[in-house]
Protein backbone atom coordinates (compact mmCIF):
# COMPACT_ATOMS: atom_id res chain seq x y z
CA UNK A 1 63.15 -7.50 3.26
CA UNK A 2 61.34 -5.99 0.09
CA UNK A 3 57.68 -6.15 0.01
CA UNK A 4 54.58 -5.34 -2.13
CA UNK A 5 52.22 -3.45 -0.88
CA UNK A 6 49.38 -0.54 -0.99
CA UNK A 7 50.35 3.14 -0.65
CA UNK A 8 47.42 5.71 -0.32
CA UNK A 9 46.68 8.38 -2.13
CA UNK A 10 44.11 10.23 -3.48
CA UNK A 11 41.81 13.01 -1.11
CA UNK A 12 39.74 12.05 1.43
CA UNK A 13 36.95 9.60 1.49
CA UNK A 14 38.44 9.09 -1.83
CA UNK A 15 41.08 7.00 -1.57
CA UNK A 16 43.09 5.67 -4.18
CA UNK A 17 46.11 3.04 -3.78
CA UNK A 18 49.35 2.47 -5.50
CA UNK A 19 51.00 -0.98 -5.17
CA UNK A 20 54.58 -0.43 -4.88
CA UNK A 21 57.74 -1.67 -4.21
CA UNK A 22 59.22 -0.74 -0.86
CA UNK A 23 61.54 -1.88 1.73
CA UNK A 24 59.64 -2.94 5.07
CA UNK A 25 61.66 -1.06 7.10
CA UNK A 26 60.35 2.21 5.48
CA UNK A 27 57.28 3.91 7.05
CA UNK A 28 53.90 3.63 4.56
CA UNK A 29 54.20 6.75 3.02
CA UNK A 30 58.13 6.83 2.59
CA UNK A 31 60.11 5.99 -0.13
CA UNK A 32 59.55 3.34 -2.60
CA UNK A 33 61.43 1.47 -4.78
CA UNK A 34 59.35 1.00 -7.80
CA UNK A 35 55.82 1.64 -8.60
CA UNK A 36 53.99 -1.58 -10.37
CA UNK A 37 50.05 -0.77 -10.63
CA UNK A 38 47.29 1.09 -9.21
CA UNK A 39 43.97 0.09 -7.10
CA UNK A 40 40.45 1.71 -7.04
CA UNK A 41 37.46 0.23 -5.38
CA UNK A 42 35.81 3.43 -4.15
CA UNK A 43 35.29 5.79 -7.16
CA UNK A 44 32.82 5.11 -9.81
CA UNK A 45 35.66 3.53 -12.16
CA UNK A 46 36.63 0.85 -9.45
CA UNK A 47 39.70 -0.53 -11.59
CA UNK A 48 42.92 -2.43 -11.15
CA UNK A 49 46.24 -1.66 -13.03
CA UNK A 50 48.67 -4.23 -12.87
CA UNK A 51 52.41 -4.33 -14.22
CA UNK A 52 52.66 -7.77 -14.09
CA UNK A 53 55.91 -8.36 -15.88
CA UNK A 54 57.26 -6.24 -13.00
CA UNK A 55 55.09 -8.17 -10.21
CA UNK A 56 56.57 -11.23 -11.41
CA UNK A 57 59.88 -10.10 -11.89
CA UNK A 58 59.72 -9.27 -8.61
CA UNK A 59 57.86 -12.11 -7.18
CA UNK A 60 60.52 -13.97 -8.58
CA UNK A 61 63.70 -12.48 -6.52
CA UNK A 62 62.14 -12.93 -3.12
CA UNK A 63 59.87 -9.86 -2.63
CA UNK A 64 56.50 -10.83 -0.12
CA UNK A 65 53.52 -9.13 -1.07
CA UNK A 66 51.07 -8.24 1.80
CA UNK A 67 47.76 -9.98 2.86
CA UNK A 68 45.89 -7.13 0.69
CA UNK A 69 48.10 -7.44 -2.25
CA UNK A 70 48.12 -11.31 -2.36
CA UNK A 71 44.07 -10.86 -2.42
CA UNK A 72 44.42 -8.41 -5.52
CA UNK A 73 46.91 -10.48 -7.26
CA UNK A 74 44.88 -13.65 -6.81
CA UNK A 75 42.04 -12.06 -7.68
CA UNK A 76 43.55 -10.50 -11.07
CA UNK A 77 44.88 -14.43 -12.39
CA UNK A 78 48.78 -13.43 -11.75
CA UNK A 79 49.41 -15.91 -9.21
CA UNK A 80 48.03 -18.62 -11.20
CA UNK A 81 49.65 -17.15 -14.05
CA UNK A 82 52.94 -17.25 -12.25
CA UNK A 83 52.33 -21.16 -11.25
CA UNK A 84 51.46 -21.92 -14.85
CA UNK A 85 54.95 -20.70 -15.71
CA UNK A 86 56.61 -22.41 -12.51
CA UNK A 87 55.01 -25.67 -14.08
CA UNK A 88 56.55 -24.92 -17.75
CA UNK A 89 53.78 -24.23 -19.93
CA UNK A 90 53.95 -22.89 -23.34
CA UNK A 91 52.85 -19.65 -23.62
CA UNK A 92 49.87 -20.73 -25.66
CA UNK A 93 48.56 -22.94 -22.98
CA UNK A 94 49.48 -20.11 -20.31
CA UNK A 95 46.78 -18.24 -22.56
CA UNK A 96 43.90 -20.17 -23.00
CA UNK A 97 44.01 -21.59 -19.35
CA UNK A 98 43.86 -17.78 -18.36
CA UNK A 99 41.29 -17.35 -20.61
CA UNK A 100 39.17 -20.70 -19.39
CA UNK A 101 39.49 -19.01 -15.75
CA UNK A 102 38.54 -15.62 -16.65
CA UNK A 103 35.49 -17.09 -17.91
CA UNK A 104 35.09 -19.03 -14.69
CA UNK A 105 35.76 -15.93 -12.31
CA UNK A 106 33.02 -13.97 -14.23
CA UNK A 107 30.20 -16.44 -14.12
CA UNK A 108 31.28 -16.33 -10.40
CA UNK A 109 30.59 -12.63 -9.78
CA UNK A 110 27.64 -12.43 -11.98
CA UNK A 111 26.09 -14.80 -8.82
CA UNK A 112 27.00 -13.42 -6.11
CA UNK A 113 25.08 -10.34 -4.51
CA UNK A 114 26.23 -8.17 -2.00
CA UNK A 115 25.07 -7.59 1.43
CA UNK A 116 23.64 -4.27 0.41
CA UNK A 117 21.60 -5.36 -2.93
CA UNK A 118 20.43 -8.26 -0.69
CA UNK A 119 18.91 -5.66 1.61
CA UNK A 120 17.95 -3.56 -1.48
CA UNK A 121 15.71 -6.29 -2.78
CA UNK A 122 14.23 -7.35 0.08
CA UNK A 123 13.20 -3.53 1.36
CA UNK A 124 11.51 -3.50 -2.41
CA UNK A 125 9.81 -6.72 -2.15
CA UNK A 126 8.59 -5.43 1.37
CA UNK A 127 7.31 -2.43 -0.27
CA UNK A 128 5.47 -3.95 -3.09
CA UNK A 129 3.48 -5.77 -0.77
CA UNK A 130 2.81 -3.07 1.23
CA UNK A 131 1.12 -1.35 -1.56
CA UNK A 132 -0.73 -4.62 -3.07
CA UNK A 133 -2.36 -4.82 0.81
CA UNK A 134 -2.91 -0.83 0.40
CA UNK A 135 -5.07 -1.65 -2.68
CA UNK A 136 -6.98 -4.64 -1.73
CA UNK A 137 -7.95 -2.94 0.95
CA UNK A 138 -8.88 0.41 -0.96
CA UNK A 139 -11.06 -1.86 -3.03
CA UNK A 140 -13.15 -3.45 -0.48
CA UNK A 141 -13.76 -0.16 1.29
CA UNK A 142 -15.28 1.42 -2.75
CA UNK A 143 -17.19 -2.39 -2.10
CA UNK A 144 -18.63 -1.78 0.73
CA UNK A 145 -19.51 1.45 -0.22
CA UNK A 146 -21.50 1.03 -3.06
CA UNK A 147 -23.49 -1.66 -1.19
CA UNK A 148 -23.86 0.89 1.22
CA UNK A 149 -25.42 3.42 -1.19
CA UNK A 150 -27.82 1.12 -3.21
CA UNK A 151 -29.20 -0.03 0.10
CA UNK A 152 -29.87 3.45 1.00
CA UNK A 153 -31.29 4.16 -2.47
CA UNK A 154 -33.44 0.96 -1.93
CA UNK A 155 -34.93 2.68 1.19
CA UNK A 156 -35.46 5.77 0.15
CA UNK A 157 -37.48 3.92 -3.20
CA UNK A 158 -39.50 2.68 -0.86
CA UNK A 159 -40.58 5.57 1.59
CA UNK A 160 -41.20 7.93 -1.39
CA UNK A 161 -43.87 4.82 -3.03
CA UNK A 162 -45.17 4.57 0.38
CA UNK A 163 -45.59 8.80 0.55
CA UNK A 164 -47.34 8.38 -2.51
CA UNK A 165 -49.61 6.11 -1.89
CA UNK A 166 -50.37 7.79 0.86
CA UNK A 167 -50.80 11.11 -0.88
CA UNK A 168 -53.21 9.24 -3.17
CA UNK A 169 -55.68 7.80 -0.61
CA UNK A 170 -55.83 10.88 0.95
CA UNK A 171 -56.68 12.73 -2.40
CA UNK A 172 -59.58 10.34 -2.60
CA UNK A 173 -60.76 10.72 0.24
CA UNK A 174 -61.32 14.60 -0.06
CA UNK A 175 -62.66 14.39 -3.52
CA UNK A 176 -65.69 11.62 -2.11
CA UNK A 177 -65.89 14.16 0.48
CA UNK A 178 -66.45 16.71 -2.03
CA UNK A 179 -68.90 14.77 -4.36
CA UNK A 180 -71.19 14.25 -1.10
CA UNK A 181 -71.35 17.68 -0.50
CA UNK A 182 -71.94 18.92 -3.78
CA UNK A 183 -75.20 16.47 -4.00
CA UNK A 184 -77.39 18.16 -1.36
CA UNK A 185 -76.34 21.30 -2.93
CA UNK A 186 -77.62 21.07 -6.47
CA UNK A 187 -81.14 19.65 -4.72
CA UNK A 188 -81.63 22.38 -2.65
CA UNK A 189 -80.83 24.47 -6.44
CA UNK A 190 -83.36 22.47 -8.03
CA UNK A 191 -86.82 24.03 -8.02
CA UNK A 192 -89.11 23.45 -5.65
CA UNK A 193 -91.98 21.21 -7.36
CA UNK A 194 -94.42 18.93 -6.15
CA UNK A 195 -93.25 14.89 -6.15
CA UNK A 196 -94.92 12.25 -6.83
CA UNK A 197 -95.08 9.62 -3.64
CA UNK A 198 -93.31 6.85 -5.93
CA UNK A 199 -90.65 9.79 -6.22
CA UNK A 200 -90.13 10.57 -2.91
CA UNK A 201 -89.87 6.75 -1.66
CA UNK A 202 -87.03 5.94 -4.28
CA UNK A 203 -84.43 9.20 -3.39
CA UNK A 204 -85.30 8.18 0.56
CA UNK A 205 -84.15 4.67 -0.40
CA UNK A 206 -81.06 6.50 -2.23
CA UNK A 207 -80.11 8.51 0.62
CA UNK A 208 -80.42 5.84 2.92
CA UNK A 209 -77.86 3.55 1.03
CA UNK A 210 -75.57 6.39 0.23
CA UNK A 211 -75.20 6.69 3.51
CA UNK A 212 -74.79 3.36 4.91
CA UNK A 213 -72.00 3.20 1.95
CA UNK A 214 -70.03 6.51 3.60
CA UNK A 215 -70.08 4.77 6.83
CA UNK A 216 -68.85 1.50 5.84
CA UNK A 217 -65.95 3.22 3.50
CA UNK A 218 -64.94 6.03 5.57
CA UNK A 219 -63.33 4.31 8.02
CA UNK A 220 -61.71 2.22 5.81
CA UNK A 221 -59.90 5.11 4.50
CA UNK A 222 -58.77 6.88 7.75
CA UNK A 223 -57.58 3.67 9.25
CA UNK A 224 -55.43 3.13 6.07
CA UNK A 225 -54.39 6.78 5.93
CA UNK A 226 -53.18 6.90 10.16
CA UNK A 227 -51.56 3.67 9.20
CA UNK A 228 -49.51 4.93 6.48
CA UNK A 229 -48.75 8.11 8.43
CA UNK A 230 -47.48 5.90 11.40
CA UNK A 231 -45.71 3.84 8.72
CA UNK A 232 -43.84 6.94 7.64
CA UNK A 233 -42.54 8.56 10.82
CA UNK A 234 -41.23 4.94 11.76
CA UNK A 235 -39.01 5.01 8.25
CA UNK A 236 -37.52 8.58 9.13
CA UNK A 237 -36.95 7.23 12.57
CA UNK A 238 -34.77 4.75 10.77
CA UNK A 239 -33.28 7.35 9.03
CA UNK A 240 -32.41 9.57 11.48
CA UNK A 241 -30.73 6.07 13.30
CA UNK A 242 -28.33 5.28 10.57
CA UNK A 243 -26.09 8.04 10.49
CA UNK A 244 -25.25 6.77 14.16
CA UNK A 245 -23.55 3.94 13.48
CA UNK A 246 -21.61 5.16 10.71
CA UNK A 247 -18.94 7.34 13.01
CA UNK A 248 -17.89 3.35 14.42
CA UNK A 249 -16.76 3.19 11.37
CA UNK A 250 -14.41 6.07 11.36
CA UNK A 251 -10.35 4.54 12.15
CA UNK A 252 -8.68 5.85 15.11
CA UNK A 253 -6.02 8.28 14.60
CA UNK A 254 -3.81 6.70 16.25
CA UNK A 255 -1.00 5.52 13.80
CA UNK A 256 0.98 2.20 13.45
CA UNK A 257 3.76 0.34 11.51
CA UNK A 258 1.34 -1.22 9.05
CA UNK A 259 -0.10 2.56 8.09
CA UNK A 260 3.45 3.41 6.36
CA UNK A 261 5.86 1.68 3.97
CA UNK A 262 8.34 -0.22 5.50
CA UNK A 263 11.12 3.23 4.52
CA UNK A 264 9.20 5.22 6.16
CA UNK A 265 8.72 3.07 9.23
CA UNK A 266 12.24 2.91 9.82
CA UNK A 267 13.08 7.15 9.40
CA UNK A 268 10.07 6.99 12.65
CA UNK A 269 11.61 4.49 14.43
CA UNK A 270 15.19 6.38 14.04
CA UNK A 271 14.15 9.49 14.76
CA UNK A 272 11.96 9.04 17.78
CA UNK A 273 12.70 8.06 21.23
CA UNK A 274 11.41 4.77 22.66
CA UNK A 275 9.18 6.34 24.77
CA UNK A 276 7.26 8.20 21.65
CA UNK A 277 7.28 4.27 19.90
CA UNK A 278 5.01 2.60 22.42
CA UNK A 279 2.17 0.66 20.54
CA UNK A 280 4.21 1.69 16.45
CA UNK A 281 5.15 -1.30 16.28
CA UNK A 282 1.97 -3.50 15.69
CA UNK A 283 1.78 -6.82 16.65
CA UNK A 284 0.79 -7.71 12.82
CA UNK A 285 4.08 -6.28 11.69
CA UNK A 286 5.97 -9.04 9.44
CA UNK A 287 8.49 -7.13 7.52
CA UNK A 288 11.81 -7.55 8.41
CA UNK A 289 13.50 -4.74 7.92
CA UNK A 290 11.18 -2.64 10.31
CA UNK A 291 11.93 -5.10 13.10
CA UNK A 292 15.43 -5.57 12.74
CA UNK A 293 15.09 -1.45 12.95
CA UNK A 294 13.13 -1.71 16.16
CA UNK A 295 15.37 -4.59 17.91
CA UNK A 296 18.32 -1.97 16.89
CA UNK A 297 16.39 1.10 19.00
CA UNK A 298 15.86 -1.20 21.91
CA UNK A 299 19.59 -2.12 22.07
CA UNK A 300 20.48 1.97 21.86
CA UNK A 301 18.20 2.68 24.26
């Protein structure tokens, strides 16, 4: 029995096929009868060269193509070209049906998407929102950072105010210290001269009110100066608290799915044993390409 079907050729892992004419009693690579195209769907060119006046002509005396070749011809229009002509159309009508379902066949591929873009697009997709989350959270941190500044500025306003006033009072308080002592000084300078009584009675009544004035205000002053001083050492105390708290802050170093885009994820998971992958796989992990990575570890190991 004659049949049509694929011969290889080409070098390896680049395989190209002839469609030929054989009998089927002759091993694959033995001798044909007639050579009638040429198949490529590995290379970069991924063409199909048909002689289909010779296809047909064969077709025609009885010749049974193989499963393969009855794909390719189907594929290429010649078995519906070879009904048309069963059914005796004109060869215009041959034409523009061909055309029509050329049309058809291309609208057809332009829809469908392989398994591989399919996993293409969704290992993008995965990726993009790996790096939106990556920035969102990158933004909150600078948030919560410059929160964490001015409110530090804010405090530090505040204790250097206080410092000063404190400065202040007690720079009053030495220079009224000062003015009393200078006073007795410049009477004992004076020269010694007789006073009148009248004199005498008004500088006692001075003195005596002077001094009932320094003991009212003086310890006015020192309680407000020991209050700002305790004041002060309470702020630093605060101060020297803060920096405690921030090292919670710090993340562990331990490192998970959701640190690493879903490519790199899957290059861990593959090249690490299962026992080096306990706790990777978080339990927020959504991306499906990761997991289907991890379910195929557990089944290896």
């Amino acid at each position: 029995m004659i049949r049509i079907r694929l011969q290889k050729k080409g070098r390896k892992k680049r395989p190209i096929f002839h469609l030929v004419v054989a009998d089927s009693k002759v091993a694959r690579d033995g001798r044909i009868i007639e050579q009638v195209g040429r198949y490529d769907n590995v290379t970069e060119k991924k063409e199909v060269v048909l002689n289909e006046d010779r296809i047909l002509y064969w077709l025609d005396t009885g010749a049974q193509p193989s499963d393969t070749v009855r794909k390719i011809l189907r594929n290429e229009g010649v078995l519906y070209k070879r009904h048309l002509m069963m059914w005796g159309k004109s060869e215009e009508e041959i034409e523009a049906a061909m055309t029509e379902w050329k049309a058809y066949r291309d609208s057809k591929e332009d829809k469908v998407t392989s398994r591989k873009d399919k996993h293409k697009n969704l290992l993008a997709a995965e990726e993009q929102e790996f790096k939106d989350q990556v920035q969102k959270k990158a933004a909150k941190a600078a948030v919560e950072l410059e929160t964490e500044t001015a409110s530090e500025e804010t405090e530090e306003a505040k204790s250097e105010e206080v410092e000063a006033t404190a400065d202040a009072e007690v720079a009053e308080e030495t220079s009224t210290e000062e003015t009393t002592d200078e006073a007795p000084a410049k009477e004992e300078a004076a020269p010694a001269e007789e006073k009148a009584p009248e004199v005498e009675a008004k500088e006692a009544a001075e003195e005596v009110e002077e001094n009932i004035a320094e003991a009212t205000e003086e310890p006015a002053t020192k309680e407000a100066v020991e209050e700002t001083k305790d004041e002060a050492p309470a702020k630093e105390e605060e101060k020297t608290e803060e920096p405690a708290e921030k090292p919670k802050a710090e993340a562990s170093s331990t490192q998970t799915s959701d640190d690493m885009t879903a490519k790199d994820a899957i290059d861990h998971i593959k090249d690490n044993d299962l026992d080096a992958l306990k706790g990777f796989i978080s339990d927020d992990e959504s991306r499906k390409t990761v997991l289907a990575a991890w379910e195929s570890k557990q089944s290896e190991g």
